[in-house]
N, C-alpha and C. Protein backbone atom coordinates (compact mmCIF):
# COMPACT_ATOMS: atom_id res chain seq x y z
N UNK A 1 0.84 -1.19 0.00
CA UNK A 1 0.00 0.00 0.00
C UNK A 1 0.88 1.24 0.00
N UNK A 2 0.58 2.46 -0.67
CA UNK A 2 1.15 3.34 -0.81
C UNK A 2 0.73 4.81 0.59
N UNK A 3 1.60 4.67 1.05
CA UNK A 3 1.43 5.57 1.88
C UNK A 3 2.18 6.51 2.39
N UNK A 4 2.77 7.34 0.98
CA UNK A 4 3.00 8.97 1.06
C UNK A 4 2.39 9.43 -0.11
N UNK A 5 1.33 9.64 -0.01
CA UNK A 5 0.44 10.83 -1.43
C UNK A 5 -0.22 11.56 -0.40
N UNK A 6 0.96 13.29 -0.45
CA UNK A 6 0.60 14.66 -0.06
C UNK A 6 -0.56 14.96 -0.63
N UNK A 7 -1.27 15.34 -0.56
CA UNK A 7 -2.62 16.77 -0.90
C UNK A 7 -2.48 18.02 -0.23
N UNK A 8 -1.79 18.92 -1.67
CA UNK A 8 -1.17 20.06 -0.94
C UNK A 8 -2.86 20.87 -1.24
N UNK A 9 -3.47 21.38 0.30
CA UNK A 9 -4.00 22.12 0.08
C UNK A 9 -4.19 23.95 -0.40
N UNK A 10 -5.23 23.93 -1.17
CA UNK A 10 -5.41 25.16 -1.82
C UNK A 10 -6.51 26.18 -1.04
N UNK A 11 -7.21 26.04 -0.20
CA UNK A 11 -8.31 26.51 0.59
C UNK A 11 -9.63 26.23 0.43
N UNK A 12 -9.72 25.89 -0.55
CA UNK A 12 -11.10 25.97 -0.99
C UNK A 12 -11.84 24.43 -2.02
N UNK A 13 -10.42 23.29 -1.67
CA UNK A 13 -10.95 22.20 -2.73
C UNK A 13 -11.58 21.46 -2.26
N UNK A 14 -12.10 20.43 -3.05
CA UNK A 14 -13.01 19.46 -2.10
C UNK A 14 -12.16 17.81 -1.89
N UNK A 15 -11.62 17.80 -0.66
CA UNK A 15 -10.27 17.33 -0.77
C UNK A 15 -10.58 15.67 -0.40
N UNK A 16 -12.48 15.86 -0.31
CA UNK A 16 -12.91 14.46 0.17
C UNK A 16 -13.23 13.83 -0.54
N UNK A 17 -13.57 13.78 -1.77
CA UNK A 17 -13.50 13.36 -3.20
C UNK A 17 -11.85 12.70 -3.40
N UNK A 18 -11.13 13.58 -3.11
CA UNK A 18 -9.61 13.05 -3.89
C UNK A 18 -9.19 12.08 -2.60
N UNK A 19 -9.45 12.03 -1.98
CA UNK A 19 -8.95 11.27 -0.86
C UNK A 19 -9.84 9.58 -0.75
N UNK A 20 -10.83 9.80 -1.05
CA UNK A 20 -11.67 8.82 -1.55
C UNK A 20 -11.25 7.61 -2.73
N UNK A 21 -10.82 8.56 -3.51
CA UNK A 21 -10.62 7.81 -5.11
C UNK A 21 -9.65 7.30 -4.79
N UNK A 22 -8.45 7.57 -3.59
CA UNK A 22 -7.44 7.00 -3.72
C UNK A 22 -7.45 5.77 -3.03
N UNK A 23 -8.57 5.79 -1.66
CA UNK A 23 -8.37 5.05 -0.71
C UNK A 23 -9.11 3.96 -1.39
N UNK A 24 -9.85 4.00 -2.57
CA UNK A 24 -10.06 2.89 -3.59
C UNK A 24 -9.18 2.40 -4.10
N UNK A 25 -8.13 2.94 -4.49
CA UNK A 25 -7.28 2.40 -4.66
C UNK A 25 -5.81 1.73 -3.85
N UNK A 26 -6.13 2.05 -3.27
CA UNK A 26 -5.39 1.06 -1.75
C UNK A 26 -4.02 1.94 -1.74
N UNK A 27 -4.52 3.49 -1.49
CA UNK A 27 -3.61 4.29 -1.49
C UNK A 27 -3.94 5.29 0.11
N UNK A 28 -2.86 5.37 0.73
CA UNK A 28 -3.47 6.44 1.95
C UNK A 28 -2.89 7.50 1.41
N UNK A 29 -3.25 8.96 2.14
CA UNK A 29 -3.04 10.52 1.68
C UNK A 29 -3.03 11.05 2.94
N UNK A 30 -2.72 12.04 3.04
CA UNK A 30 -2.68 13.28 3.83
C UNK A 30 -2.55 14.49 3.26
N UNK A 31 -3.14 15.56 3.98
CA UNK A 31 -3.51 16.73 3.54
C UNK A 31 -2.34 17.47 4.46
N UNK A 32 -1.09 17.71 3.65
CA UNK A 32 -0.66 18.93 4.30
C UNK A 32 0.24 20.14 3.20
N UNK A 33 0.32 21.05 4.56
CA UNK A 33 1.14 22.42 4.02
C UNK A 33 2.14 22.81 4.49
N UNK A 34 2.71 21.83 4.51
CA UNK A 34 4.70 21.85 4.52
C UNK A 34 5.17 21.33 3.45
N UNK A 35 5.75 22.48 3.28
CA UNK A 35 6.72 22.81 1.63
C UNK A 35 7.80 21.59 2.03
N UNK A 36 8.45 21.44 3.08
CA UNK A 36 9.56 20.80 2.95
C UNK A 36 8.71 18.63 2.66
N UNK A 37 7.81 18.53 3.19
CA UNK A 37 6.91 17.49 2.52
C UNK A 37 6.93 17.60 0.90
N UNK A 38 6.04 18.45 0.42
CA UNK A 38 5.27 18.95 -0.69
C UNK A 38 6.89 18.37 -1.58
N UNK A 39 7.96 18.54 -1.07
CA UNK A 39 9.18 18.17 -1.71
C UNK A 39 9.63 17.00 -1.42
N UNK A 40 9.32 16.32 -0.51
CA UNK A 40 10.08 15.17 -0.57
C UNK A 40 9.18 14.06 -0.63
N UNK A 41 7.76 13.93 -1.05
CA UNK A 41 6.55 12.86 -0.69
C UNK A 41 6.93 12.49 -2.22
N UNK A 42 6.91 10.71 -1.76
CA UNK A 42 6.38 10.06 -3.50
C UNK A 42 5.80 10.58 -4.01
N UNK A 43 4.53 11.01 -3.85
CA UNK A 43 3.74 12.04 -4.93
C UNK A 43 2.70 12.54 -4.66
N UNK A 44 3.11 13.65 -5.21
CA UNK A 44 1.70 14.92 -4.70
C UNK A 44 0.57 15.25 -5.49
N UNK A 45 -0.31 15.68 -4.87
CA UNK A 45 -1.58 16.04 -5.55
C UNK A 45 -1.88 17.53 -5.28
N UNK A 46 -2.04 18.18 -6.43
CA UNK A 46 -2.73 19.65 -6.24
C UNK A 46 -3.90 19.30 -6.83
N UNK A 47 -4.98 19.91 -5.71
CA UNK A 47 -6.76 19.72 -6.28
C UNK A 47 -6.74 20.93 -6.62
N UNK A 48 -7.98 21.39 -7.07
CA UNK A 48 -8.36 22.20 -7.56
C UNK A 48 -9.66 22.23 -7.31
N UNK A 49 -10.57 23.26 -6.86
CA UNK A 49 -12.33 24.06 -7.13
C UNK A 49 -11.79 25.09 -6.22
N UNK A 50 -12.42 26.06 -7.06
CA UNK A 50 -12.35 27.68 -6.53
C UNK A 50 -11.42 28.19 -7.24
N UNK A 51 -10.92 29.66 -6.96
CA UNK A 51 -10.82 31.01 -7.42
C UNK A 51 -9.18 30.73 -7.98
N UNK A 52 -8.29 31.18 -8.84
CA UNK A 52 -6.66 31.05 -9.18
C UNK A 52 -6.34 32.09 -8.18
N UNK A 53 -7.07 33.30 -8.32
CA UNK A 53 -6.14 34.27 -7.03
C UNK A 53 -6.26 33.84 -5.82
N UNK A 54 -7.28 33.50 -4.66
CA UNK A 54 -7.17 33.14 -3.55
C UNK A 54 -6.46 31.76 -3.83
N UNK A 55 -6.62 31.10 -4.56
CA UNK A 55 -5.66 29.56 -4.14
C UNK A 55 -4.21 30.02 -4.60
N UNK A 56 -3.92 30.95 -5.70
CA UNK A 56 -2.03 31.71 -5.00
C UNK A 56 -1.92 31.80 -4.20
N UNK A 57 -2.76 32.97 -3.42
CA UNK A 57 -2.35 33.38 -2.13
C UNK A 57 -2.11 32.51 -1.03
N UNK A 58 -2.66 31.36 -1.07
CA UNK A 58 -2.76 30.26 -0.12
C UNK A 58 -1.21 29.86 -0.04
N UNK A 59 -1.26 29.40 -1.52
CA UNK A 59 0.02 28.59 -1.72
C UNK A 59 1.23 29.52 -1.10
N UNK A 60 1.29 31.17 -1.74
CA UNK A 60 2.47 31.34 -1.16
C UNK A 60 2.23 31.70 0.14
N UNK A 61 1.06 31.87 1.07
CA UNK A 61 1.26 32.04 2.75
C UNK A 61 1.95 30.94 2.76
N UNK A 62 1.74 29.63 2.54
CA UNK A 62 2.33 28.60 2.97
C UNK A 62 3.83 28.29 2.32
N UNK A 63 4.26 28.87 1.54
CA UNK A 63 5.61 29.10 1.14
C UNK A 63 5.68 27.40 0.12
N UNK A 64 4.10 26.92 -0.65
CA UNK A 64 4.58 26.45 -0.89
C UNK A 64 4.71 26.03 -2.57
N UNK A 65 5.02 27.70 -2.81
CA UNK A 65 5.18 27.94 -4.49
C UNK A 65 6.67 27.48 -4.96
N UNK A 66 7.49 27.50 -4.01
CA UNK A 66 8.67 27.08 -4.64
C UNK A 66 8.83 25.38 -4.49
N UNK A 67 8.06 25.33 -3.46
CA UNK A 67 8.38 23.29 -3.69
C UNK A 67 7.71 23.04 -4.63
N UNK A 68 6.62 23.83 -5.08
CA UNK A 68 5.96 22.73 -5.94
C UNK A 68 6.79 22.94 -7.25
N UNK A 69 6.73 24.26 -7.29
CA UNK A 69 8.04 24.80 -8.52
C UNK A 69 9.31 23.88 -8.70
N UNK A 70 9.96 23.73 -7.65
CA UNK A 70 11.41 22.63 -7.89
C UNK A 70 10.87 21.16 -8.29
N UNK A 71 9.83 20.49 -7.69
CA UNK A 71 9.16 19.17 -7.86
C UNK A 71 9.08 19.04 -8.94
N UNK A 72 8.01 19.71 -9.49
CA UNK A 72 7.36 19.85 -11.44
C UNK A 72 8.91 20.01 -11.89
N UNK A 73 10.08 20.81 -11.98
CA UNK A 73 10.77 21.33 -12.04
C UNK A 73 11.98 19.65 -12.62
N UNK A 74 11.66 19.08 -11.57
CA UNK A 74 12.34 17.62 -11.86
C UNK A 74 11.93 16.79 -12.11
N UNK A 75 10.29 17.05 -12.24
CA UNK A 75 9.77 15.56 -12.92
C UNK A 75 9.37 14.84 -12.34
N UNK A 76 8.86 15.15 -11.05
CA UNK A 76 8.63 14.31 -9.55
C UNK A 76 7.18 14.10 -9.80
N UNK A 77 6.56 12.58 -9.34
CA UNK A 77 5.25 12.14 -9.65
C UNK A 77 4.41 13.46 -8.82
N UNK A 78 3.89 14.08 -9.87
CA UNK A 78 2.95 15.30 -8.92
C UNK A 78 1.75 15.32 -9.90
N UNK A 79 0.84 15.21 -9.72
CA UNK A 79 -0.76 15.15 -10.37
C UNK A 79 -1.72 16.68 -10.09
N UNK A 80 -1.78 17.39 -11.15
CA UNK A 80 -2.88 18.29 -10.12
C UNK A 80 -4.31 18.59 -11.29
N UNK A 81 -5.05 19.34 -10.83
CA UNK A 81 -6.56 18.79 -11.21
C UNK A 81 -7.06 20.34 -11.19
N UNK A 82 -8.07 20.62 -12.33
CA UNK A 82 -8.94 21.70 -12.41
C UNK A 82 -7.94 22.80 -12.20
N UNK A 83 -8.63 23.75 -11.12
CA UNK A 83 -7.69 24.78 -10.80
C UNK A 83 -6.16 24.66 -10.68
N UNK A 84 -6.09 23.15 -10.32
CA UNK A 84 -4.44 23.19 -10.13
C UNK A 84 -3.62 22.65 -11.15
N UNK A 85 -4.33 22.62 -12.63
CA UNK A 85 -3.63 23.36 -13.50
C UNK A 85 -3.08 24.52 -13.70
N UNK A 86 -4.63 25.32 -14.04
CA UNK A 86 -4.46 26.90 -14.28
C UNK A 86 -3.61 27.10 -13.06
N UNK A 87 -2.77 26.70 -12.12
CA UNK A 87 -1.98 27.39 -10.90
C UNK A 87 -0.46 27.08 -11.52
N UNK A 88 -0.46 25.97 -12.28
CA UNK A 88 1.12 25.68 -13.18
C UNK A 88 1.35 26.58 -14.14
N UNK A 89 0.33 27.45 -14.69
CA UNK A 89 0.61 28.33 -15.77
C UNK A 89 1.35 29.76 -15.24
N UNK A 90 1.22 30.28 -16.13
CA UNK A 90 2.14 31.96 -16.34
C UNK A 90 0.79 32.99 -15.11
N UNK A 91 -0.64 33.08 -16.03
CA UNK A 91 -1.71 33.59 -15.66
C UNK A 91 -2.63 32.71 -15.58
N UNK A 92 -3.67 33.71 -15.04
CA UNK A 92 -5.53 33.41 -15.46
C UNK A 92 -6.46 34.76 -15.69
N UNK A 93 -7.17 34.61 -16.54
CA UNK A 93 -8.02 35.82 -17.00
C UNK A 93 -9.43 35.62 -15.22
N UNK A 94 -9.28 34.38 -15.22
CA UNK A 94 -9.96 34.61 -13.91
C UNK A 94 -9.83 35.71 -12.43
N UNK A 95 -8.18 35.82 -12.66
CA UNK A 95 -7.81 36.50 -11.33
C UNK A 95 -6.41 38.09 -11.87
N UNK A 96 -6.87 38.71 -12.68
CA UNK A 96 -5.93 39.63 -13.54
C UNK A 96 -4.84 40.40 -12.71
N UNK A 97 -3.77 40.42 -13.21
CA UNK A 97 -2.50 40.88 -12.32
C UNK A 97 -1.63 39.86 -11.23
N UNK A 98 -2.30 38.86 -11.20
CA UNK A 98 -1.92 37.33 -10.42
C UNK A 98 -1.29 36.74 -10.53
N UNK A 99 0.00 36.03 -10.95
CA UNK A 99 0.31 34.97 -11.27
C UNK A 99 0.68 33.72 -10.53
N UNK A 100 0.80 32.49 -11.96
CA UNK A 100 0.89 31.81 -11.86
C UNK A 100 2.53 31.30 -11.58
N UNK A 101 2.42 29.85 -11.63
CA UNK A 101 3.33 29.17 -11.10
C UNK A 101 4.75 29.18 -12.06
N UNK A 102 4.04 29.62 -13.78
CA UNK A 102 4.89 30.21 -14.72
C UNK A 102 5.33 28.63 -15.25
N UNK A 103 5.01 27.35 -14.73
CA UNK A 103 5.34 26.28 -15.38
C UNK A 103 5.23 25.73 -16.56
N UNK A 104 3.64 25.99 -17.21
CA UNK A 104 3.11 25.73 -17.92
C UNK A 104 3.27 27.27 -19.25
N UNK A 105 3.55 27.23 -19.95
CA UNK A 105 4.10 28.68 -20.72
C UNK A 105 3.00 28.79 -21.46
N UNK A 106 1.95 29.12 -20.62
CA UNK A 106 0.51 29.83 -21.21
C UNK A 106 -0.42 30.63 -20.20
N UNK A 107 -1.39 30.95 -20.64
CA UNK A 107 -2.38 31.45 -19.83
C UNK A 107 -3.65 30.69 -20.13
N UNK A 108 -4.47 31.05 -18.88
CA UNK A 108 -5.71 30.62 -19.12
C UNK A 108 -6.76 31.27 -19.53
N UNK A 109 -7.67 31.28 -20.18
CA UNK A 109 -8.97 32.67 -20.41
C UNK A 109 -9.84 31.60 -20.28
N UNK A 110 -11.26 32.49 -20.36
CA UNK A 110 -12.64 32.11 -19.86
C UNK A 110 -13.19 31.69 -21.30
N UNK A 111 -13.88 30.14 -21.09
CA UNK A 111 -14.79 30.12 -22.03
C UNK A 111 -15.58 30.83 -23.12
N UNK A 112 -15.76 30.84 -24.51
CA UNK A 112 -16.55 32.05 -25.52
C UNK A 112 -17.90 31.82 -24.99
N UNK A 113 -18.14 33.06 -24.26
CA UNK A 113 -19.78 33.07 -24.29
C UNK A 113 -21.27 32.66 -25.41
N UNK A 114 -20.31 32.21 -26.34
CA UNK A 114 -21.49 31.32 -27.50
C UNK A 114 -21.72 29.71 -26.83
N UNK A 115 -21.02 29.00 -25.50
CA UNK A 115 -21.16 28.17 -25.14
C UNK A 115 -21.65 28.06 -23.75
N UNK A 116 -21.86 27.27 -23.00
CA UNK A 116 -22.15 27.03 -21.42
C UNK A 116 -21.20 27.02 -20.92
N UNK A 117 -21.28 28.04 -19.78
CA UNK A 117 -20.16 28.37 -19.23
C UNK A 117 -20.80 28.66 -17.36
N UNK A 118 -20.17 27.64 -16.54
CA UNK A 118 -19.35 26.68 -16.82
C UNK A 118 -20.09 25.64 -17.94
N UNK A 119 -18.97 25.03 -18.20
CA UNK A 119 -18.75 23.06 -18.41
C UNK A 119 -18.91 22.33 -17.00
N UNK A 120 -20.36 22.16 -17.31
CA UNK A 120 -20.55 20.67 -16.14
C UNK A 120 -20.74 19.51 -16.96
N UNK A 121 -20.29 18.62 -16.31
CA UNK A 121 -20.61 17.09 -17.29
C UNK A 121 -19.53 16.55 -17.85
N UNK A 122 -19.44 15.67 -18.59
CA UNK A 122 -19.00 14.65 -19.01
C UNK A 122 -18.85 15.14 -20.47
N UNK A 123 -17.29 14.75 -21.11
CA UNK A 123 -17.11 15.22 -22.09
C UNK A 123 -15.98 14.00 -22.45
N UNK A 124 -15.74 13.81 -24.26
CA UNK A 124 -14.89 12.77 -24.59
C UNK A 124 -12.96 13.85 -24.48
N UNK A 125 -12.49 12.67 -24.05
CA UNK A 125 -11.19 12.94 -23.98
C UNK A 125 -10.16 12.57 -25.08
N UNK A 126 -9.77 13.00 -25.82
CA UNK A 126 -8.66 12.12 -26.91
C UNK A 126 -7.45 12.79 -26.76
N UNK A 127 -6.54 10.77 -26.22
CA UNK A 127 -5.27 11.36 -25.76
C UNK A 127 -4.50 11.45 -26.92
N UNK A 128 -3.04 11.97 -26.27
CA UNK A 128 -1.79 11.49 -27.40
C UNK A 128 -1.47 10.27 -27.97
N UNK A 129 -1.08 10.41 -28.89
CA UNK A 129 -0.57 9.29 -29.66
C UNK A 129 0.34 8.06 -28.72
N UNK A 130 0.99 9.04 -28.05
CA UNK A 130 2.46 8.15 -27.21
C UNK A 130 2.18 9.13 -26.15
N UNK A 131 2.02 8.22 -24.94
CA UNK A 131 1.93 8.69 -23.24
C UNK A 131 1.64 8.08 -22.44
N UNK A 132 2.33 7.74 -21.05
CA UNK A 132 2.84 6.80 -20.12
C UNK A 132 1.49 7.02 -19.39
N UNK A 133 0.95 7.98 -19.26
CA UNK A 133 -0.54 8.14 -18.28
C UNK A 133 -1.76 8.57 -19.07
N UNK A 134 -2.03 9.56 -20.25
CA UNK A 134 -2.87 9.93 -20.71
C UNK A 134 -3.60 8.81 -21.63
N UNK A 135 -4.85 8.64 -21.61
CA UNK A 135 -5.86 7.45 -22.73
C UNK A 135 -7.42 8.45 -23.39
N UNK A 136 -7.32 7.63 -24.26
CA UNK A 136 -8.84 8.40 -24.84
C UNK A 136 -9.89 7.79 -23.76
N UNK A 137 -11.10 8.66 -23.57
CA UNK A 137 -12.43 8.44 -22.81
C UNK A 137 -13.35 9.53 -22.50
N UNK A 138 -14.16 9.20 -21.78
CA UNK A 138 -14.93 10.26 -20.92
C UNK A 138 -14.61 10.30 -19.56
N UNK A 139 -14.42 11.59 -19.32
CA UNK A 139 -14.12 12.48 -18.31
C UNK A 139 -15.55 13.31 -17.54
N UNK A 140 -14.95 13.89 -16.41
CA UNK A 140 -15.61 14.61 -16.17
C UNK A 140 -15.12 15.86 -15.45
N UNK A 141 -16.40 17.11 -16.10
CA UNK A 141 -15.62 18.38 -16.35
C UNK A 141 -16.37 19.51 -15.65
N UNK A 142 -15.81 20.31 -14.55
CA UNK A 142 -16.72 21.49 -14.27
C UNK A 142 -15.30 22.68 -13.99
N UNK A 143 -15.68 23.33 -14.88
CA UNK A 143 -14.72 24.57 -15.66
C UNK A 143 -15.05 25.48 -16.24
N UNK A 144 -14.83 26.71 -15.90
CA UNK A 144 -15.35 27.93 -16.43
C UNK A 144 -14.30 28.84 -17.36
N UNK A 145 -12.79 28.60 -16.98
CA UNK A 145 -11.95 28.26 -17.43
C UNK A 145 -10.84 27.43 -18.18
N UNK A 146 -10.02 27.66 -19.49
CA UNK A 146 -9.53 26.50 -19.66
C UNK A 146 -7.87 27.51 -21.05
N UNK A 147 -7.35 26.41 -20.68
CA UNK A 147 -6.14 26.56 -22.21
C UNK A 147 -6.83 26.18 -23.41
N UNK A 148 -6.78 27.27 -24.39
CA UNK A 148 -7.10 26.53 -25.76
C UNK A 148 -6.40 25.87 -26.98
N UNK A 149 -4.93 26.38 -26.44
CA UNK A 149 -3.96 25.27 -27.30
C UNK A 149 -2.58 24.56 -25.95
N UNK A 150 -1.95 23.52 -27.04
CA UNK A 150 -1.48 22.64 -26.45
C UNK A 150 -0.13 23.34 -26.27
N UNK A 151 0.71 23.79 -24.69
CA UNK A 151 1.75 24.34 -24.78
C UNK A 151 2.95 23.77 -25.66
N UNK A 152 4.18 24.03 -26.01
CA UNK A 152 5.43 23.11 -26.13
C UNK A 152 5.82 22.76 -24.53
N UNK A 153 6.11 21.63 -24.85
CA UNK A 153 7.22 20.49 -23.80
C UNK A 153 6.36 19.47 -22.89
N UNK A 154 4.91 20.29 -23.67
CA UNK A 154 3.75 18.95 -22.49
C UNK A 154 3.64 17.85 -23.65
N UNK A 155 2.97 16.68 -23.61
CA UNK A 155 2.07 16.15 -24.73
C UNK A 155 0.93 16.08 -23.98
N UNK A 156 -0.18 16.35 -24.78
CA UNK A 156 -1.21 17.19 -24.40
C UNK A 156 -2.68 16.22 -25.20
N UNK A 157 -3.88 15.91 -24.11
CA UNK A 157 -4.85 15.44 -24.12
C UNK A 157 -5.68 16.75 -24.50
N UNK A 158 -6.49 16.48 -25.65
CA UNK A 158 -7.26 17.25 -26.04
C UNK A 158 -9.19 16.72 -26.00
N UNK A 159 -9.53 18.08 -25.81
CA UNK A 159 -11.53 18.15 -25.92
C UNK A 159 -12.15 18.89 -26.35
N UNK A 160 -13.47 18.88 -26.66
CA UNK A 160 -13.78 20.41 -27.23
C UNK A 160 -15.42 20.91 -26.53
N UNK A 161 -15.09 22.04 -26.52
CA UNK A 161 -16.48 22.98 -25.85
C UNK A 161 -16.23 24.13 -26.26
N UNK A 162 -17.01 24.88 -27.33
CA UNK A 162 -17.06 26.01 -27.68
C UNK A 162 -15.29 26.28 -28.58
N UNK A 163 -14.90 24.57 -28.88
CA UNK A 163 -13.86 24.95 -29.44
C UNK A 163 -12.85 23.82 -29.04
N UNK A 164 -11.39 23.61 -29.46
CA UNK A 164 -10.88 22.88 -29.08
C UNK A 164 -10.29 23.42 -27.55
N UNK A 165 -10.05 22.44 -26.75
CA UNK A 165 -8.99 23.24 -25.38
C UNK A 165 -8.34 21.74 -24.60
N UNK A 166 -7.55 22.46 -23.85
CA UNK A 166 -6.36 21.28 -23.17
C UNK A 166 -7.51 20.47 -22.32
N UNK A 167 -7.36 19.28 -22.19
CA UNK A 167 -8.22 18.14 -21.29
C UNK A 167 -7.36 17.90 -20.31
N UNK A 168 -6.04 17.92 -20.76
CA UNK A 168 -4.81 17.12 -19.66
C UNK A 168 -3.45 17.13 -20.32
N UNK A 169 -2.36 17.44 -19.77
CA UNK A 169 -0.88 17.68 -19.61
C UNK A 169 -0.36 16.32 -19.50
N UNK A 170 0.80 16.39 -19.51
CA UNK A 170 1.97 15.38 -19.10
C UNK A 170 3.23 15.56 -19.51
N UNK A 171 4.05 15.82 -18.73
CA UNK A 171 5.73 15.42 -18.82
C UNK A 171 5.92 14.67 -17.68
N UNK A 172 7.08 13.67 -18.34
CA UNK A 172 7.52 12.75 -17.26
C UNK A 172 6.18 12.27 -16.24
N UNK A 173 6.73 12.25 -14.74
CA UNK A 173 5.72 11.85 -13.82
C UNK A 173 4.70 12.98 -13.60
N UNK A 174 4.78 13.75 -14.29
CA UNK A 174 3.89 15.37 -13.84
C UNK A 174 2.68 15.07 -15.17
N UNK A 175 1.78 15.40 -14.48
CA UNK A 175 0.05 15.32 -14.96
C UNK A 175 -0.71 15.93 -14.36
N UNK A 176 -1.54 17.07 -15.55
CA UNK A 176 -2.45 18.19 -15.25
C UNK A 176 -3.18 17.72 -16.16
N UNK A 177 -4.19 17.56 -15.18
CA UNK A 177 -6.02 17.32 -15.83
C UNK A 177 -6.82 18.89 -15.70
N UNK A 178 -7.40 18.88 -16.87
CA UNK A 178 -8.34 20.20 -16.55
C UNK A 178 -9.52 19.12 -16.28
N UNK A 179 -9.94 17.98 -15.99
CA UNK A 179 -10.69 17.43 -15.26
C UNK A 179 -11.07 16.69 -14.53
N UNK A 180 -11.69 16.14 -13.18
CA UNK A 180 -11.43 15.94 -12.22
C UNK A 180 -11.14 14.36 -12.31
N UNK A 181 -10.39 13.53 -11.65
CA UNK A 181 -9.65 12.32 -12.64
C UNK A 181 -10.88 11.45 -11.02
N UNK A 182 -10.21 12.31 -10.22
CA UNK A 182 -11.85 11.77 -8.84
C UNK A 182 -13.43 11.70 -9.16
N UNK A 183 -13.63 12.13 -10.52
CA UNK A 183 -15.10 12.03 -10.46
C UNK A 183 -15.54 11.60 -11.82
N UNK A 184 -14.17 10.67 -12.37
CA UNK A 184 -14.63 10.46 -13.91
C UNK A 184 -14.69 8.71 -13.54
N UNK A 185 -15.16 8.45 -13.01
CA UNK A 185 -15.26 6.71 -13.13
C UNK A 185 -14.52 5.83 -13.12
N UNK A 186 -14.50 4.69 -13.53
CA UNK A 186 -13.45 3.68 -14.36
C UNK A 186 -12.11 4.84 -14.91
N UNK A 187 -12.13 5.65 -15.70
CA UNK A 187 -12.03 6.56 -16.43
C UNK A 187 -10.81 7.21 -15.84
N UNK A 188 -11.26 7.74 -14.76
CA UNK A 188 -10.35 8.70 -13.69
C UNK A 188 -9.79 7.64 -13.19
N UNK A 189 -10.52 6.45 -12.40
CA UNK A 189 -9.16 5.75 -11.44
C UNK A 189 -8.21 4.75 -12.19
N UNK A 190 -8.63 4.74 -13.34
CA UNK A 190 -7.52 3.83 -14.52
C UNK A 190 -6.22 4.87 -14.46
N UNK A 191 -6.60 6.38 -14.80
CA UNK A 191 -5.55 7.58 -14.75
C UNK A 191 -4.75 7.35 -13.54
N UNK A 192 -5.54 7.26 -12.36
CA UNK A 192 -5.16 7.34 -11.29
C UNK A 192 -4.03 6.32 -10.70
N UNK A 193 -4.36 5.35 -11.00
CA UNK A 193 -3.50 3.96 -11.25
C UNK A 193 -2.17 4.07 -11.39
N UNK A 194 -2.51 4.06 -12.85
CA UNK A 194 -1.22 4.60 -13.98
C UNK A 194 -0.35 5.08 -12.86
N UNK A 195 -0.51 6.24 -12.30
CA UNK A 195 0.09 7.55 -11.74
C UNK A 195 1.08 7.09 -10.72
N UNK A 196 -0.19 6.51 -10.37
CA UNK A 196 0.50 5.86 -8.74
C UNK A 196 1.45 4.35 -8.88
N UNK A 197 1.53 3.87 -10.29
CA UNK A 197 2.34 2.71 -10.52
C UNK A 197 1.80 1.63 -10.14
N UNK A 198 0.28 1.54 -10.49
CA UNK A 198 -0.26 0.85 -10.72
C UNK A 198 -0.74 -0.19 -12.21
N UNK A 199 -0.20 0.64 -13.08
CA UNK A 199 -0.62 0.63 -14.16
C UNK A 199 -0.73 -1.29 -14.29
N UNK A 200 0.07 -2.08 -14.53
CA UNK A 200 -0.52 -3.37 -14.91
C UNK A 200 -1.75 -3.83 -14.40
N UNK A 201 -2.16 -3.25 -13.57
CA UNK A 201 -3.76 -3.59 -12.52
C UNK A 201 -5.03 -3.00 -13.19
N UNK A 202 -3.98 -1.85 -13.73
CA UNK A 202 -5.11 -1.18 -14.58
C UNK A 202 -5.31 -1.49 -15.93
């Protein structure tokens, strides 16, 4: 059984969902906010629901923008979800003058108002060609925000709503879902698996 997966909290996620999906998977977690953890745990999870500016601010009261920065930084199994994508990027049109974690070499903007905004529900996922964690499926998605093209240096899971936009990231052990991998089914805990080095089970 695996028992170091951090959940670095953001203030505002719903951290009982992600803690759930794992303990299905015969994984224990803890929720903390020590940077010097956030750096040295087999692998971390950034959740995501709620705001990009108040969940910065969180991160750096807790000083813990630079661990997660050096972690991603080396390739360290770190997973993060919804908002805690948009927190790896440069910006967000959600929270203006804010930034991000500058990892991801994009910004985020808000959905074209010719569509539903948010995205609740279930939407098809089509992965990359070649990728150690990403697969085609259905997901599930509540986002008001999102990337609409695929940065350089990720390989990049794509979907579409009001257009094409990023579904999910990956370099090395690092994986950003713009959707919640806890509330997509079979779907999410196959991802989840993978992640955690489970993958032949899955």
């Amino acid at each position: 059984m695996l028992s170091d997966v951090v959940i670095v909290p953001t203030g505002v996620a719903n951290l009982a969902s992600v803690r759930a999906s794992l303990r299905r998977l015969g994984a224990r977690s803890v929720v903390d906010a020590d940077p010097v953890r956030a750096r040295s745990a087999d692998h971390v999870i950034l959740p995501g629901v709620g705001a990009f500016g108040p969940a910065m601010q969180q991160l750096r009261s807790n000083d813990l923008g630079d661990a997660l920065r050096e972690r991603v930084g080396e390739g360290r199994p770190t997973l993060t979800i919804c908002l805690g994508m948009h927190i790896l990027c440069v910006d967000s049109e959600e929270s203006p003058g804010v930034s991000g974690l500058g990892l991801v070499d994009a910004s985020v903007r808000r959905y074209p108002a010719t569509v539903r905004v948010p995205q609740f529900g279930w939407n098809r996922v089509e992965g990359p060609q070649s990728s150690g964690y990403l697969r085609s499926g259905y997901a599930y998605f509540a986002n008001a925000y999102r990337l609409s093209r695929a940065p350089q240096g990720w390989d990049c899971a794509m979907a579409e709503h009001g257009g094409p936009f990023v579904a999910a990231l990956e370099r090395g052990d690092v994986v950003a879902c713009q959707f919640h991998p806890e509330l997509s089914g079979l779907y999410g805990a196959a991802l989840l698996g993978r992640w955690l080095g489970q993958g032949a089970a899955c």
